[in-house]
C-alpha atoms as a PDB file:
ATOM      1  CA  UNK A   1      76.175 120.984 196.757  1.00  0.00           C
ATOM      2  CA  UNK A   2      75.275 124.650 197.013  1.00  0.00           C
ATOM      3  CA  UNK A   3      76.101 126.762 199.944  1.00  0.00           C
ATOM      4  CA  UNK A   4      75.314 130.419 199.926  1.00  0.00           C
ATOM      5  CA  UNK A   5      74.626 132.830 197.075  1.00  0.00           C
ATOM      6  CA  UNK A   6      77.766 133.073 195.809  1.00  0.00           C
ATOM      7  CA  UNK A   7      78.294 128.826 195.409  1.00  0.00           C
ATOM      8  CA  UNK A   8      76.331 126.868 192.776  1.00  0.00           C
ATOM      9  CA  UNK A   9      79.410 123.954 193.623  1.00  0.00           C
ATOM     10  CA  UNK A  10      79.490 120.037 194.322  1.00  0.00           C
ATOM     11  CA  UNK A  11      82.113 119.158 195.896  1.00  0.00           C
ATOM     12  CA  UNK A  12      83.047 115.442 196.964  1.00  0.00           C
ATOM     13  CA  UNK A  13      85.124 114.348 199.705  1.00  0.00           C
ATOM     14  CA  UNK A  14      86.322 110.734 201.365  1.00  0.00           C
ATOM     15  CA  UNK A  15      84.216 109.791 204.563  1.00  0.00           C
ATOM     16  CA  UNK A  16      87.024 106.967 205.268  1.00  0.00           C
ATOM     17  CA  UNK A  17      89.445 109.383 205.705  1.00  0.00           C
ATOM     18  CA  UNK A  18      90.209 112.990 206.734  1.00  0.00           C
ATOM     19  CA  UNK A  19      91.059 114.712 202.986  1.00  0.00           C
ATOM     20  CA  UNK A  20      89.749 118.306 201.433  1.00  0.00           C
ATOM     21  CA  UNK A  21      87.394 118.244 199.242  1.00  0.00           C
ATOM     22  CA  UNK A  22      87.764 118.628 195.479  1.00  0.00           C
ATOM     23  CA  UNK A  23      85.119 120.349 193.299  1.00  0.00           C
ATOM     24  CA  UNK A  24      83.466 117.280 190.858  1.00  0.00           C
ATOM     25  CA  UNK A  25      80.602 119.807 189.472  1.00  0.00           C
ATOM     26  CA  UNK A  26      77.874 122.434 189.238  1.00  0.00           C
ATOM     27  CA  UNK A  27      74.397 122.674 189.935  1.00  0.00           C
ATOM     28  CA  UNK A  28      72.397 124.250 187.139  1.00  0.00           C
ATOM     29  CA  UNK A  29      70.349 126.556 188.892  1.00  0.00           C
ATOM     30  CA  UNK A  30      72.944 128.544 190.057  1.00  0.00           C
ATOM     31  CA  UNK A  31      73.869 129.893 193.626  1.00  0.00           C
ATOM     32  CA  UNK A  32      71.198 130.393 196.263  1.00  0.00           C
ATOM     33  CA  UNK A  33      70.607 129.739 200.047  1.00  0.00           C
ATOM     34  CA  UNK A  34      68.114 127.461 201.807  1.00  0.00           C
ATOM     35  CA  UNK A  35      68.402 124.195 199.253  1.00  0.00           C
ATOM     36  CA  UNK A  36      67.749 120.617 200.688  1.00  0.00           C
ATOM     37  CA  UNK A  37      69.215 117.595 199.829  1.00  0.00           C
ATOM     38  CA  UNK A  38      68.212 113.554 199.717  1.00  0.00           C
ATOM     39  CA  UNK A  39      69.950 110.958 198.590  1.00  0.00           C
ATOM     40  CA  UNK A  40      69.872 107.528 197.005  1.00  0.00           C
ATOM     41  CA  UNK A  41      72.255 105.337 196.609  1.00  0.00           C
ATOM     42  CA  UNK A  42      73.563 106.113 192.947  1.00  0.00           C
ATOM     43  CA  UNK A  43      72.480 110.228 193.613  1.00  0.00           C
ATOM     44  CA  UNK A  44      73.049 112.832 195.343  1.00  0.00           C
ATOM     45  CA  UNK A  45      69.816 115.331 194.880  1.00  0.00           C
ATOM     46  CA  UNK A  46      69.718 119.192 195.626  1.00  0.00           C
ATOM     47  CA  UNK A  47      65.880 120.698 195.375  1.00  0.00           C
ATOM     48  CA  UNK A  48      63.859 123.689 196.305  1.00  0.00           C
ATOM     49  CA  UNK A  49      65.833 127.221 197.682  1.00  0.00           C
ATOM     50  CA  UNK A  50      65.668 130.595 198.133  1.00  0.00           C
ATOM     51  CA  UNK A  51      67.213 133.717 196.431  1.00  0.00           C
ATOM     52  CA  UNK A  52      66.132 133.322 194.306  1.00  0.00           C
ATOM     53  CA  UNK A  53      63.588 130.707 195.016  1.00  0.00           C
ATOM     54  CA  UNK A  54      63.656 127.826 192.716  1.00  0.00           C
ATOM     55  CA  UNK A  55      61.087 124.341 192.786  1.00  0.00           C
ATOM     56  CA  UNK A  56      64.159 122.221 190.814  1.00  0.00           C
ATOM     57  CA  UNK A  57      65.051 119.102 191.599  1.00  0.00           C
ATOM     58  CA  UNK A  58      68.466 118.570 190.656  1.00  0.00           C
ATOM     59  CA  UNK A  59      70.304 115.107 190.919  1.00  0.00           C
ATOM     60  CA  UNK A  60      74.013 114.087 190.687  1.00  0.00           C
ATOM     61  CA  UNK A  61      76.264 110.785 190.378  1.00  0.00           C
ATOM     62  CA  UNK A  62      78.230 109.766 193.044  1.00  0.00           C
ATOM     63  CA  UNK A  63      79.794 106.887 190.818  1.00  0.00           C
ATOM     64  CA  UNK A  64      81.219 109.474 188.372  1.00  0.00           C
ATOM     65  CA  UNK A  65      82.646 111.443 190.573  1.00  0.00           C
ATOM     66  CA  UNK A  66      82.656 114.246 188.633  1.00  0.00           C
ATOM     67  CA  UNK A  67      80.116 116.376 186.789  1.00  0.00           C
ATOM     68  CA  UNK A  68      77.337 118.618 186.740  1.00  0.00           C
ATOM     69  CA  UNK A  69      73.770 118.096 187.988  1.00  0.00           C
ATOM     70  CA  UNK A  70      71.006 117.330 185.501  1.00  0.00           C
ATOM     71  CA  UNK A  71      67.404 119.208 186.464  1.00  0.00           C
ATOM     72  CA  UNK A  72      65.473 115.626 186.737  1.00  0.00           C
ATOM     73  CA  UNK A  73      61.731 117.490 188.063  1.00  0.00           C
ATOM     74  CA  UNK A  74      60.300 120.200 189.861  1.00  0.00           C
ATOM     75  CA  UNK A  75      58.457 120.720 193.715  1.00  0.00           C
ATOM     76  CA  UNK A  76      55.000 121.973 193.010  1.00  0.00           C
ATOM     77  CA  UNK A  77      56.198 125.275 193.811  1.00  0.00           C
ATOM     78  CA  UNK A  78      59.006 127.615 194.551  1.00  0.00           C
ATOM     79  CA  UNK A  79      60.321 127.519 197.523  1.00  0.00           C
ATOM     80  CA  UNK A  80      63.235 126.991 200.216  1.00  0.00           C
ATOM     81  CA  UNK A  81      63.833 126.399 203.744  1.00  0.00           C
ATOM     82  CA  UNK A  82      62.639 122.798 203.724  1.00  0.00           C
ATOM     83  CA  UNK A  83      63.349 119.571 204.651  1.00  0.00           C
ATOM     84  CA  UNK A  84      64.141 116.823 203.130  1.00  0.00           C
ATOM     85  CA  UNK A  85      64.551 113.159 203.771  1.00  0.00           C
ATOM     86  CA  UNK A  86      65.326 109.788 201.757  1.00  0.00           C
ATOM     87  CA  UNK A  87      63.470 106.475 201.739  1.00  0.00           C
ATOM     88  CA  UNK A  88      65.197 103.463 200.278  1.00  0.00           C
ATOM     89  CA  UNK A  89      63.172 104.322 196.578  1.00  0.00           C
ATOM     90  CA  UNK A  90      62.152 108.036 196.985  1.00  0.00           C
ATOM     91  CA  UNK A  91      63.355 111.812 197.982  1.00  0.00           C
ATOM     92  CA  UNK A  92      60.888 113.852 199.998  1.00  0.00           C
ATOM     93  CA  UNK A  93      60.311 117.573 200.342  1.00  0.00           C
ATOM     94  CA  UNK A  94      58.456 118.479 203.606  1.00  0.00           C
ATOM     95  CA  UNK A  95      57.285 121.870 204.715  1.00  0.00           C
ATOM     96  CA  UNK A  96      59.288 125.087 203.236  1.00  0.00           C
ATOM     97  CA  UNK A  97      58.755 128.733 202.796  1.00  0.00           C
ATOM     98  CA  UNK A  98      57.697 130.305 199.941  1.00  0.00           C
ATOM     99  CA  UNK A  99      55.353 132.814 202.039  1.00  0.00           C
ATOM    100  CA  UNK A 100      53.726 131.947 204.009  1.00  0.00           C
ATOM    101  CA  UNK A 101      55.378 128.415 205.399  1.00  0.00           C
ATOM    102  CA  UNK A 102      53.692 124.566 204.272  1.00  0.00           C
ATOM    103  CA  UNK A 103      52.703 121.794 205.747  1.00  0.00           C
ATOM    104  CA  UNK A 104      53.077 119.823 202.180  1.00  0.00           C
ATOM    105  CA  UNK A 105      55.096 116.709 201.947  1.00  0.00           C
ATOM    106  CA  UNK A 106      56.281 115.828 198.628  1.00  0.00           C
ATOM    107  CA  UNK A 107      57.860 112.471 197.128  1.00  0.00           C
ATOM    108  CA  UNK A 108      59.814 111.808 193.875  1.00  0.00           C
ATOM    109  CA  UNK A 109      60.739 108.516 192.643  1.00  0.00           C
ATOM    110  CA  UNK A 110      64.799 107.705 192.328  1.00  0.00           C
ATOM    111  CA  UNK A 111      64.013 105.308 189.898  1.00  0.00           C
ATOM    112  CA  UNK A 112      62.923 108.064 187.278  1.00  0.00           C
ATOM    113  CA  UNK A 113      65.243 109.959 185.407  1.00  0.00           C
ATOM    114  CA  UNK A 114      62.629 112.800 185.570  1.00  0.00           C
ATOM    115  CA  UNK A 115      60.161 113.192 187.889  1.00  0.00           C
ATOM    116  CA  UNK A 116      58.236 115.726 189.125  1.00  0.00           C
ATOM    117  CA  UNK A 117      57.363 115.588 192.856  1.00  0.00           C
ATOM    118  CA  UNK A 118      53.753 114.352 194.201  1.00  0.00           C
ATOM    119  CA  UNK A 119      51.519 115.104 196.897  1.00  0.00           C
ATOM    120  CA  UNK A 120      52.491 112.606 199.780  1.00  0.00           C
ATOM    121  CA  UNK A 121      50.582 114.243 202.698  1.00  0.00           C
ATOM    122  CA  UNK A 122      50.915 116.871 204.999  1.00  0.00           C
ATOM    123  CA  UNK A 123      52.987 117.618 208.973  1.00  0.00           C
ATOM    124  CA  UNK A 124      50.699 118.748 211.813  1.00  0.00           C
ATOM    125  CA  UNK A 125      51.383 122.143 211.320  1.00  0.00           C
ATOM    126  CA  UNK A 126      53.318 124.198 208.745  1.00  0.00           C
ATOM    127  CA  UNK A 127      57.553 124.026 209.179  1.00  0.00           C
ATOM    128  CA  UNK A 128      60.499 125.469 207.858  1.00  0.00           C
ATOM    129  CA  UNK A 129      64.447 125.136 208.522  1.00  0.00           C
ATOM    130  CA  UNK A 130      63.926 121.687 210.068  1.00  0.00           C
ATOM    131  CA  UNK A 131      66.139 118.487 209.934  1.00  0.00           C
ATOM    132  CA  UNK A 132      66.195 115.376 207.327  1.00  0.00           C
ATOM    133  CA  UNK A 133      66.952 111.694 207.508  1.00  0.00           C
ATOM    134  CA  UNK A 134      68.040 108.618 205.351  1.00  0.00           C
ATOM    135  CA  UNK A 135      65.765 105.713 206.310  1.00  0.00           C
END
């Protein structure tokens, strides 16, 4: 979902098999770099980014196959370069840059429609452009 600031674009491909991919959607906040994504098993989710910088949290089906992303809640602030990972119930957020870099951890709950992230803690020190997982 995403991909530089000309793309605002999902696109949805077959992992069983080698295919191209075929546009489903859009996001709503438009094009921009740095996003992150999570995951659940119904969702995809796109959040946070950076030119402009954005704090959305944006979530699409994977069932449907095919349209747009609804804005479901917001980061506590504006910013991109994060990343993100996915429990079995909730998205996280983790460090960023919004000037200077964070340390923040934030959590959202997939079982809300709309949800604004929450404090969940903080790293050791303050990140940015880091790597996700799917526990």
């Amino acid at each position: 979902a995403g991909a530089n600031s000309s793309s605002n674009v999902i696109q949805r491909y077959a992992l069983a098999a080698e295919t191209v991919s075929t546009d489903v959607g859009n996001l709503q906040t438009g094009a921009g770099y740095y996003r992150s994504g999570a995951s659940s098993s119904d969702y995809g989710y796109s959040m946070g980014g950076d030119s402009p910088e954005t704090n959305v949290i944006e979530r699409y089906s994977f069932a449907t196959g095919s349209e747009d992303a609804d804005n479901v809640g917001d980061l506590a602030v504006a910013k991109g370069w994060g990343m993100s990972q996915s429990s079995k119930t909730y998205g996280y957020f983790s460090g960023g840059d919004y000037s200077p870099q964070t340390d923040d951890i934030e959590k959202w709950a997939f079982a809300s429609s709309t949800t604004d992230a929450e404090a969940s803690g903080s790293l050791t020190v303050a990140r940015m452009g880091g790597v996700g997982t799917e526990h």
